[in-house]
C-alpha atoms as a PDB file:
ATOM      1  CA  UNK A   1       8.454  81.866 -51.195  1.00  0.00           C
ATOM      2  CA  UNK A   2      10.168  82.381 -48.066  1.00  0.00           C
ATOM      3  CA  UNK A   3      13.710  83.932 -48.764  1.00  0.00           C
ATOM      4  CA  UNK A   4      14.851  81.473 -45.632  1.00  0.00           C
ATOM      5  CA  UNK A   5      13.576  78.280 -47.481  1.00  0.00           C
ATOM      6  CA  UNK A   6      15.275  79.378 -50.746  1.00  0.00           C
ATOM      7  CA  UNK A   7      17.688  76.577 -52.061  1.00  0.00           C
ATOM      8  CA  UNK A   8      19.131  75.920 -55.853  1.00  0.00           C
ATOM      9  CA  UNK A   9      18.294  77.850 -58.718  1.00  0.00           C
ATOM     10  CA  UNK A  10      15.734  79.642 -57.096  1.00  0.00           C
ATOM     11  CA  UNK A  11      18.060  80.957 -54.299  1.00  0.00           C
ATOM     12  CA  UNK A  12      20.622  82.057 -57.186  1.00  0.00           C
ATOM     13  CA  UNK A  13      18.292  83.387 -59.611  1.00  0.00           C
ATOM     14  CA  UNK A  14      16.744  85.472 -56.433  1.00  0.00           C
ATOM     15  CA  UNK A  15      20.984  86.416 -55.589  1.00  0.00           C
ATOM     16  CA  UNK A  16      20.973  87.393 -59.931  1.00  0.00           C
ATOM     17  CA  UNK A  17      18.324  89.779 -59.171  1.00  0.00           C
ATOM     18  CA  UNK A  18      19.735  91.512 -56.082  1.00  0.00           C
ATOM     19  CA  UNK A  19      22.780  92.031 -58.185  1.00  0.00           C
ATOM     20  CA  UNK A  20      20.878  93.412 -61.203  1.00  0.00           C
ATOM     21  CA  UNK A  21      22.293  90.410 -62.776  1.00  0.00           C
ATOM     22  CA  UNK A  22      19.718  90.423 -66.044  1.00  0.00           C
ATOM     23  CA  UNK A  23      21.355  88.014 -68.095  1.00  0.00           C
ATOM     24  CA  UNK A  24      20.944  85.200 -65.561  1.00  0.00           C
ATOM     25  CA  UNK A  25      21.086  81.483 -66.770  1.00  0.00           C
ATOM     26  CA  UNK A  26      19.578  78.897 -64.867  1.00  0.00           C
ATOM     27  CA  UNK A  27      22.153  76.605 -66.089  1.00  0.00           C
ATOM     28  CA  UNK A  28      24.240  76.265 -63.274  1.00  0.00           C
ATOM     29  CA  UNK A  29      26.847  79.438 -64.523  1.00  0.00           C
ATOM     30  CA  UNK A  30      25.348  81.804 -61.613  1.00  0.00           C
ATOM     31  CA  UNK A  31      26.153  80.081 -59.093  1.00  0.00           C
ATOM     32  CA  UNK A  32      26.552  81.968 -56.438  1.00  0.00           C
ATOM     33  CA  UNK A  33      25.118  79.821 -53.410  1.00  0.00           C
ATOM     34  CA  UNK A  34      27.920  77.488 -54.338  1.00  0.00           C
ATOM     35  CA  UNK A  35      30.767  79.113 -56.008  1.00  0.00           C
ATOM     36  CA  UNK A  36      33.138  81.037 -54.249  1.00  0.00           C
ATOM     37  CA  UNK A  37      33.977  83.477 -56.965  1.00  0.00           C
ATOM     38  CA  UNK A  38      30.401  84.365 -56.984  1.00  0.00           C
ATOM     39  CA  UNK A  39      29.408  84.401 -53.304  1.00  0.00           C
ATOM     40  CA  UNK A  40      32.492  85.397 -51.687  1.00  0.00           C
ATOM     41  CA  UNK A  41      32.572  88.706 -52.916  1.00  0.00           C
ATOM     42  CA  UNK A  42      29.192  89.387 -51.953  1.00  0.00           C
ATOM     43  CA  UNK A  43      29.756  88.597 -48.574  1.00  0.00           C
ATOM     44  CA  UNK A  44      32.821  90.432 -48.747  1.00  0.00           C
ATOM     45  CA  UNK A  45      30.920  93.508 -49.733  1.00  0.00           C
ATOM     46  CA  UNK A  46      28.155  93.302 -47.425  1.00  0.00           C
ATOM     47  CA  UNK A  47      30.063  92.340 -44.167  1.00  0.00           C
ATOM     48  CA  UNK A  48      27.988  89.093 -44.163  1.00  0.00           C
ATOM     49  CA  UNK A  49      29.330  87.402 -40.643  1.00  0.00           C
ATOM     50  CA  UNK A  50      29.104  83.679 -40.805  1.00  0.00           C
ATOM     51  CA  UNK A  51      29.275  81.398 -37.961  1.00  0.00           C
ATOM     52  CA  UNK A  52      28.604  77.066 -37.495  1.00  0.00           C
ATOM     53  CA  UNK A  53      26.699  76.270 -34.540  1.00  0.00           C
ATOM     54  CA  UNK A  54      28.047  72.313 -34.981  1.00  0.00           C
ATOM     55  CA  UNK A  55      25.013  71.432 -37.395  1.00  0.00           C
ATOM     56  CA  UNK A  56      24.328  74.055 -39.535  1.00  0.00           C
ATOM     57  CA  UNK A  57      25.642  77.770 -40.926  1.00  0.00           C
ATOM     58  CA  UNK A  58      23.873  80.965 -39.764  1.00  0.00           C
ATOM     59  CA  UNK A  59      24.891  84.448 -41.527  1.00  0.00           C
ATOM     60  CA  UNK A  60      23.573  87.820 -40.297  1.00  0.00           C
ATOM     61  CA  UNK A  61      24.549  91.288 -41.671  1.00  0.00           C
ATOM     62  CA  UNK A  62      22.293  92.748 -38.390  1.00  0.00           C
ATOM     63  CA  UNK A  63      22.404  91.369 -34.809  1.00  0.00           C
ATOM     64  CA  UNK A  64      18.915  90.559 -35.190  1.00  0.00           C
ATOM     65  CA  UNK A  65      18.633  88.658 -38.395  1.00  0.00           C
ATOM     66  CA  UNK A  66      20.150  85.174 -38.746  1.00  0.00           C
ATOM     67  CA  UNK A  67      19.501  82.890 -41.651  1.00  0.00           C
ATOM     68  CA  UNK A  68      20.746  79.307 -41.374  1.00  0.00           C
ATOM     69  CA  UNK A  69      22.199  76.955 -44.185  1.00  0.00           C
ATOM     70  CA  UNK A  70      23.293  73.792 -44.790  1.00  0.00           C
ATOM     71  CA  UNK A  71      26.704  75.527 -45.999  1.00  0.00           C
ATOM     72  CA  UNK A  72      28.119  79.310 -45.492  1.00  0.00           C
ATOM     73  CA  UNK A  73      27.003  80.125 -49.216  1.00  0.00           C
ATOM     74  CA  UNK A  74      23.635  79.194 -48.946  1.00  0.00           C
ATOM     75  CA  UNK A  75      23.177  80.848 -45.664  1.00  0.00           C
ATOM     76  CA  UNK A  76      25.038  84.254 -46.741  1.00  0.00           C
ATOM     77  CA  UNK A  77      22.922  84.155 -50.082  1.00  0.00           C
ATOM     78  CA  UNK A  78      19.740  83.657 -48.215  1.00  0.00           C
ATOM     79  CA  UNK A  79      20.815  86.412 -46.044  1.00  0.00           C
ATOM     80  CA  UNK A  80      22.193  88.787 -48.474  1.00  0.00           C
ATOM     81  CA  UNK A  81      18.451  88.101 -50.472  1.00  0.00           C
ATOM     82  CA  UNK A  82      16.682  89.091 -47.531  1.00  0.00           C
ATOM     83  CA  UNK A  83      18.574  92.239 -46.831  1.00  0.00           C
ATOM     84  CA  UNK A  84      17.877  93.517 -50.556  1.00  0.00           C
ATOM     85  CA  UNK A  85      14.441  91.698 -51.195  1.00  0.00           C
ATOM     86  CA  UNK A  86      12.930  90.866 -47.719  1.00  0.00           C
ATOM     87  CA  UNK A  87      11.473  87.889 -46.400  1.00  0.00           C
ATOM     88  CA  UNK A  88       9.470  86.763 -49.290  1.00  0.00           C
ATOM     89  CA  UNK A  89      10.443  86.554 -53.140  1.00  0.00           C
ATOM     90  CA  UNK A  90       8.271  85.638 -56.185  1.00  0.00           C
ATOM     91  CA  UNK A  91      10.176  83.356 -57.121  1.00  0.00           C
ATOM     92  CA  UNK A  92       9.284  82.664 -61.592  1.00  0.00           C
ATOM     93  CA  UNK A  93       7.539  78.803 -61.309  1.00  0.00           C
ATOM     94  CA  UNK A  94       9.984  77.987 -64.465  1.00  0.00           C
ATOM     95  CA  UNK A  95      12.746  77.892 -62.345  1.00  0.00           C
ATOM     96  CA  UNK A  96      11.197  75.320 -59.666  1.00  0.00           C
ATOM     97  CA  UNK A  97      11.511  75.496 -55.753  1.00  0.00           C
ATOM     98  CA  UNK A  98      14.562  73.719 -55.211  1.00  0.00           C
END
């Protein structure tokens, strides 16, 4: 799957692995496209800029690569993903592509 069209589950279990998170529930405890105790240090960390264009969040770590996002977690998770895992992920088909 595209790390850009990553959303949900999928986007946090694909965040899980880039921490080396192992003992990753799909149950809504890892959330780190949407909790801000999760994602914030990650971005943090990385230097993750964020910026809203007036319709949607983009997030780049390099001048060259932008992801976008319906919300500054999802776009800094989708851009922190693609920095460690690249532009594709395998993403397990338990956890759905949502």
């Amino acid at each position: 799957m595209k790390t850009s069209d990553l959303t949900g589950v999928a986007l946090d279990w694909a965040v899980a692995k880039c921490e080396k998170n192992w003992a990753f529930e799909p149950d809504g405890c890892d959330s780190y496209s949407t909790d801000w105790q999760l994602g914030g240090p990650i971005i943090e960390r990385g230097r993750i800029e964020l910026e809203h264009d007036g319709f949607q969040w983009w997030a780049r770590i390099r001048a060259d690569e932008d992801f976008s996002g319906p919300t500054p977690l999802v776009a800094a998770m989708r851009c922190y993903v693609a920095s460690v895992l690249g532009d594709e992920v395998d993403v397990p088909e338990e956890l759905g592509h949502t």
